[in-house]
C-alpha atoms as a PDB file:
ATOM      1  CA  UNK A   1    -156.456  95.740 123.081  1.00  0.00           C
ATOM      2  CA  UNK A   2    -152.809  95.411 123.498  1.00  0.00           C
ATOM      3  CA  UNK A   3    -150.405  93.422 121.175  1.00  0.00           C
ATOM      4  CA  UNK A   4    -147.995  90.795 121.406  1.00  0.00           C
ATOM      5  CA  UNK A   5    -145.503  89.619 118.802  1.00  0.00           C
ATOM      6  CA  UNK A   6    -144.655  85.829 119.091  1.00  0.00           C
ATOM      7  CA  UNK A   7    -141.315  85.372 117.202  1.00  0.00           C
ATOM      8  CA  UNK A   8    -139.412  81.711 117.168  1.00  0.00           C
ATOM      9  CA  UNK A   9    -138.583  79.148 114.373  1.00  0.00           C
ATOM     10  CA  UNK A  10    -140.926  76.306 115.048  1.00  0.00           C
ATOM     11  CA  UNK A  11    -144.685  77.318 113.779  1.00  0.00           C
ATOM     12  CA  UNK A  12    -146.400  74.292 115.267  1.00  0.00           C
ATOM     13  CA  UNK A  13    -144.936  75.997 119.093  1.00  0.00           C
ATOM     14  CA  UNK A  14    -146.015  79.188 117.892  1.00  0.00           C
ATOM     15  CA  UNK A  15    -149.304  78.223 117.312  1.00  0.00           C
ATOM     16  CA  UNK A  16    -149.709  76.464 120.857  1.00  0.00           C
ATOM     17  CA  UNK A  17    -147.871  79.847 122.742  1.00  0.00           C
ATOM     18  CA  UNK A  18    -149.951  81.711 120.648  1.00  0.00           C
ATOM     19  CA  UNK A  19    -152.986  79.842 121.916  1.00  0.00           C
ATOM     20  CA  UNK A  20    -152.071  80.227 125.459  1.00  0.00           C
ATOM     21  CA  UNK A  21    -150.702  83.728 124.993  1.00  0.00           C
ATOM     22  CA  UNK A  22    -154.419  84.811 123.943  1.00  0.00           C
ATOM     23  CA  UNK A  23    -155.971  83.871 127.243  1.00  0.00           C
ATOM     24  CA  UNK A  24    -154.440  87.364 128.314  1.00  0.00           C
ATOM     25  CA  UNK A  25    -156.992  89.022 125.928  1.00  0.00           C
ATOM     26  CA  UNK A  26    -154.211  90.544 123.793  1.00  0.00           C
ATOM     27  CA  UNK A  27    -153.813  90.063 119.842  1.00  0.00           C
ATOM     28  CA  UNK A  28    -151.106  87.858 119.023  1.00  0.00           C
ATOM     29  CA  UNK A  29    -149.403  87.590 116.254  1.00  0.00           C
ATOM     30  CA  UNK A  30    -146.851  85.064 115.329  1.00  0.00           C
ATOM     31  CA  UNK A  31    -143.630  85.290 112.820  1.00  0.00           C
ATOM     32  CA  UNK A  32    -140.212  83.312 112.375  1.00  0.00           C
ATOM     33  CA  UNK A  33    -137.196  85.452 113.133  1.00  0.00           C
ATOM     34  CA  UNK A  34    -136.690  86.575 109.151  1.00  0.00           C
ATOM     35  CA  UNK A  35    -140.098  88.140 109.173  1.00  0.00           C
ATOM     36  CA  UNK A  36    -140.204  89.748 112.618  1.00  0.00           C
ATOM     37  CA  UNK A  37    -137.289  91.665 111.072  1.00  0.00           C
ATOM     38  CA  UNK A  38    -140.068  93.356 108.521  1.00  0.00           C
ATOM     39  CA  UNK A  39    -142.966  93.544 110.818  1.00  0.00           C
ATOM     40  CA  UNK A  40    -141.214  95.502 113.551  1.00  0.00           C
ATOM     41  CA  UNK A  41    -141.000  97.868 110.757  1.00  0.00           C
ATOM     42  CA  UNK A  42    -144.645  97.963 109.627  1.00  0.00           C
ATOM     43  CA  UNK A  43    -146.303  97.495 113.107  1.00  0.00           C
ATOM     44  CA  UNK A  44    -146.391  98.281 116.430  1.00  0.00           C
ATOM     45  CA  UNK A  45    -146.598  96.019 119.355  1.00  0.00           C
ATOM     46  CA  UNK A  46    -147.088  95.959 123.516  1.00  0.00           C
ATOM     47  CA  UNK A  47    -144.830  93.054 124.166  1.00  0.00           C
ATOM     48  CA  UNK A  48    -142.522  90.996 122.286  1.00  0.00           C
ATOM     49  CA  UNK A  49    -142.434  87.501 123.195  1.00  0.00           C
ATOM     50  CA  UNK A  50    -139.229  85.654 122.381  1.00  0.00           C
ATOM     51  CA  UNK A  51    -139.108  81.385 121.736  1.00  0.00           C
ATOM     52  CA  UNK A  52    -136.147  78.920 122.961  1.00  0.00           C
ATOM     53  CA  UNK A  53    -136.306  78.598 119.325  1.00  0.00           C
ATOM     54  CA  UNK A  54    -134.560  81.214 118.147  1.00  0.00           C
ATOM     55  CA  UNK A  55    -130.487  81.824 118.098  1.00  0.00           C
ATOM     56  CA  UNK A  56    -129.001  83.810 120.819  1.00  0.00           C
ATOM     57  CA  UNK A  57    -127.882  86.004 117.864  1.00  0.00           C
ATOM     58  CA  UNK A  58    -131.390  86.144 116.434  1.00  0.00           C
ATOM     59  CA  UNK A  59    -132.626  86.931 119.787  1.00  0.00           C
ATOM     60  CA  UNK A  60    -130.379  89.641 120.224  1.00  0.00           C
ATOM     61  CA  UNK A  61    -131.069  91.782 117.020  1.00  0.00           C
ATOM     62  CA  UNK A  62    -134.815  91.454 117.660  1.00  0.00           C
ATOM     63  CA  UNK A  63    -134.560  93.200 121.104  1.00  0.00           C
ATOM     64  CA  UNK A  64    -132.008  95.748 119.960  1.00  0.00           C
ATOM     65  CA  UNK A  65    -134.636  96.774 117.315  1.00  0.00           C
ATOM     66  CA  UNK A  66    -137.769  96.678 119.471  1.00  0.00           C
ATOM     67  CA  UNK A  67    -136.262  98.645 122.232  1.00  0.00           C
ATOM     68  CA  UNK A  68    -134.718 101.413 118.967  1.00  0.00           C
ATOM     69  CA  UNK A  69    -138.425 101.152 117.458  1.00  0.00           C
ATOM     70  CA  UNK A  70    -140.488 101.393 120.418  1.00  0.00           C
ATOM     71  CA  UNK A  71    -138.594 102.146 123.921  1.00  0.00           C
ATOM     72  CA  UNK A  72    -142.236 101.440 125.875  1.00  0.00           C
ATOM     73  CA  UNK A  73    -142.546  98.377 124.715  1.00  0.00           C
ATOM     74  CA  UNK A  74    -141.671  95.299 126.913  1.00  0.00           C
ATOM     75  CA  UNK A  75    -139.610  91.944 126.054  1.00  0.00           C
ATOM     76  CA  UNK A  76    -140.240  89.058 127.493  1.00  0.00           C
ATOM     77  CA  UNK A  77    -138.006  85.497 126.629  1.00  0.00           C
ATOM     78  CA  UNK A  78    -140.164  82.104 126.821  1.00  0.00           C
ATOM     79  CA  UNK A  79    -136.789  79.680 128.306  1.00  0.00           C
ATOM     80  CA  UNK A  80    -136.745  75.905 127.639  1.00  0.00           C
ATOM     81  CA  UNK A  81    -135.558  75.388 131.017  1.00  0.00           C
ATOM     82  CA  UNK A  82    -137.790  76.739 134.019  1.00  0.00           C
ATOM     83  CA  UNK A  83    -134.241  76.970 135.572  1.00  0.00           C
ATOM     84  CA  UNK A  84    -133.158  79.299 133.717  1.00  0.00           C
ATOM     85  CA  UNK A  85    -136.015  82.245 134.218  1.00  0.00           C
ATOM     86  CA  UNK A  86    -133.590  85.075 134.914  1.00  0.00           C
ATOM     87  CA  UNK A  87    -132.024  87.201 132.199  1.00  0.00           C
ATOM     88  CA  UNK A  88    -129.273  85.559 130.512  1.00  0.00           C
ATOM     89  CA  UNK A  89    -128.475  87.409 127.635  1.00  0.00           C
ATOM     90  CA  UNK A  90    -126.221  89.988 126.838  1.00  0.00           C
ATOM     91  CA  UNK A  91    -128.977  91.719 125.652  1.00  0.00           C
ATOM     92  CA  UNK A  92    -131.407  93.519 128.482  1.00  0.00           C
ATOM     93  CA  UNK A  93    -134.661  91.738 128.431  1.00  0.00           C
ATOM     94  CA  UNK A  94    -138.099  92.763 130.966  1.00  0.00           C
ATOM     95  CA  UNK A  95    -138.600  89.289 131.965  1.00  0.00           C
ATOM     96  CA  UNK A  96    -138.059  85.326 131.345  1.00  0.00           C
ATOM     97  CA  UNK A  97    -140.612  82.582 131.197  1.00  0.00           C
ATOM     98  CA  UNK A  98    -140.282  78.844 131.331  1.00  0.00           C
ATOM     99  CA  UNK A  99    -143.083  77.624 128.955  1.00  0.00           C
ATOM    100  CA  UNK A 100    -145.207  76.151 131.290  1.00  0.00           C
ATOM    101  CA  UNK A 101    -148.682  78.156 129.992  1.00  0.00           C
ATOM    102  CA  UNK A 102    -149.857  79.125 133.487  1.00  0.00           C
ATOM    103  CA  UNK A 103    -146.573  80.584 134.008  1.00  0.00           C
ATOM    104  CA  UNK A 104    -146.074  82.243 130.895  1.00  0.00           C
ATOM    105  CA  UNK A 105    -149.548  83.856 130.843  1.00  0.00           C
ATOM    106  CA  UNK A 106    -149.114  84.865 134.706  1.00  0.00           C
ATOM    107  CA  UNK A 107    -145.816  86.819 133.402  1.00  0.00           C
ATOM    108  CA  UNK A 108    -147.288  88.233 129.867  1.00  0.00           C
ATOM    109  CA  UNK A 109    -149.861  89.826 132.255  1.00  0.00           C
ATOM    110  CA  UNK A 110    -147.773  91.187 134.580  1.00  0.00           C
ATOM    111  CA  UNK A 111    -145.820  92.835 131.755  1.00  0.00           C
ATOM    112  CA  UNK A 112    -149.126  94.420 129.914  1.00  0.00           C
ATOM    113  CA  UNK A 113    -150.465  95.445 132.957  1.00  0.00           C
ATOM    114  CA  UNK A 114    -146.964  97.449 133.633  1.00  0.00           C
ATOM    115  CA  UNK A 115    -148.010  99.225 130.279  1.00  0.00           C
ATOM    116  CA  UNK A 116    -149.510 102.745 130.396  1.00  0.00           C
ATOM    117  CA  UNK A 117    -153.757 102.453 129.424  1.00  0.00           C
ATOM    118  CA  UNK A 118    -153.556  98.384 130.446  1.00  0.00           C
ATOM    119  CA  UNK A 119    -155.219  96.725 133.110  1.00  0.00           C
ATOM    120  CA  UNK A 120    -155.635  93.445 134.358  1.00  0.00           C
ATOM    121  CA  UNK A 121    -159.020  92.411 135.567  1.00  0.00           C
ATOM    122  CA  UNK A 122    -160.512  89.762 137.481  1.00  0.00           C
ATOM    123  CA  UNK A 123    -163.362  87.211 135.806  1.00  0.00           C
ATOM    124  CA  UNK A 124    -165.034  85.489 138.239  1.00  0.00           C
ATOM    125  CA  UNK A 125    -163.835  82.567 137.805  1.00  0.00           C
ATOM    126  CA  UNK A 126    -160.729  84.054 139.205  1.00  0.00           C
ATOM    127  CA  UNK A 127    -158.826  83.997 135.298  1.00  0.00           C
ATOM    128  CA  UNK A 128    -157.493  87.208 134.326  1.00  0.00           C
ATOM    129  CA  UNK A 129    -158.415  89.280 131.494  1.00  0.00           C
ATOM    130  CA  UNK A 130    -156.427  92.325 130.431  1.00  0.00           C
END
């Protein structure tokens, strides 16, 4: 089962994008920005989903650690505005998502699928299941 790490500053968002995040079929697990720092450390993880919520510079040292720690793993950055889904920070990121939740779970597959020993398949009632 692959695993995604929801960082951002605002639990009660965490817990929705966490809710829509598990229609993928992945484990999610959610942390502020000061404890993300330690569980990068302890734990490994498929994708790392970054919140509006956090500071660019916040932001930044996640990714620089993730992609130090674990150079397969993908980053993806949930944007506030749909606008704006196209890498815009200094730091190199796999792919932005506005928050709409059939947009950000179309784009968290599409990144764990792009993962060696993950696949995407088909329910029938045409959802997606990794």
């Amino acid at each position: 089962m692959p695993k995604i790490l929801l960082a951002g500053n605002d639990f009660r968002l965490l817990g929705t994008r966490a809710a829509v995040l598990g229609k993928t079929g992945a484990s999610v697990v959610c942390c502020s920005a000061s404890e993300t720092r330690e569980i990068i450390r302890t734990e490994k993880f498929d994708l790392v989903v970054l919140c509006h919520t956090l500071s660019d510079q916040e932001a930044n040292e996640i990714i620089e650690t993730v992609r130090r720690l674990w150079p397969h793993a993908r980053t993806l950055q949930v944007v506030f505005d749909g606008a704006r889904e196209k890498p815009y920070r200094a730091t190199e990121l796999d792919a932005t998502s506005s928050a709409e939740p059939s947009r950000l779970v179309r784009r968290t597959a599409e990144l764990l699928q792009a993962l060696p020993n993950h696949y995407v398949e088909k329910k029938a009632d045409g959802a997606q299941r990794l």
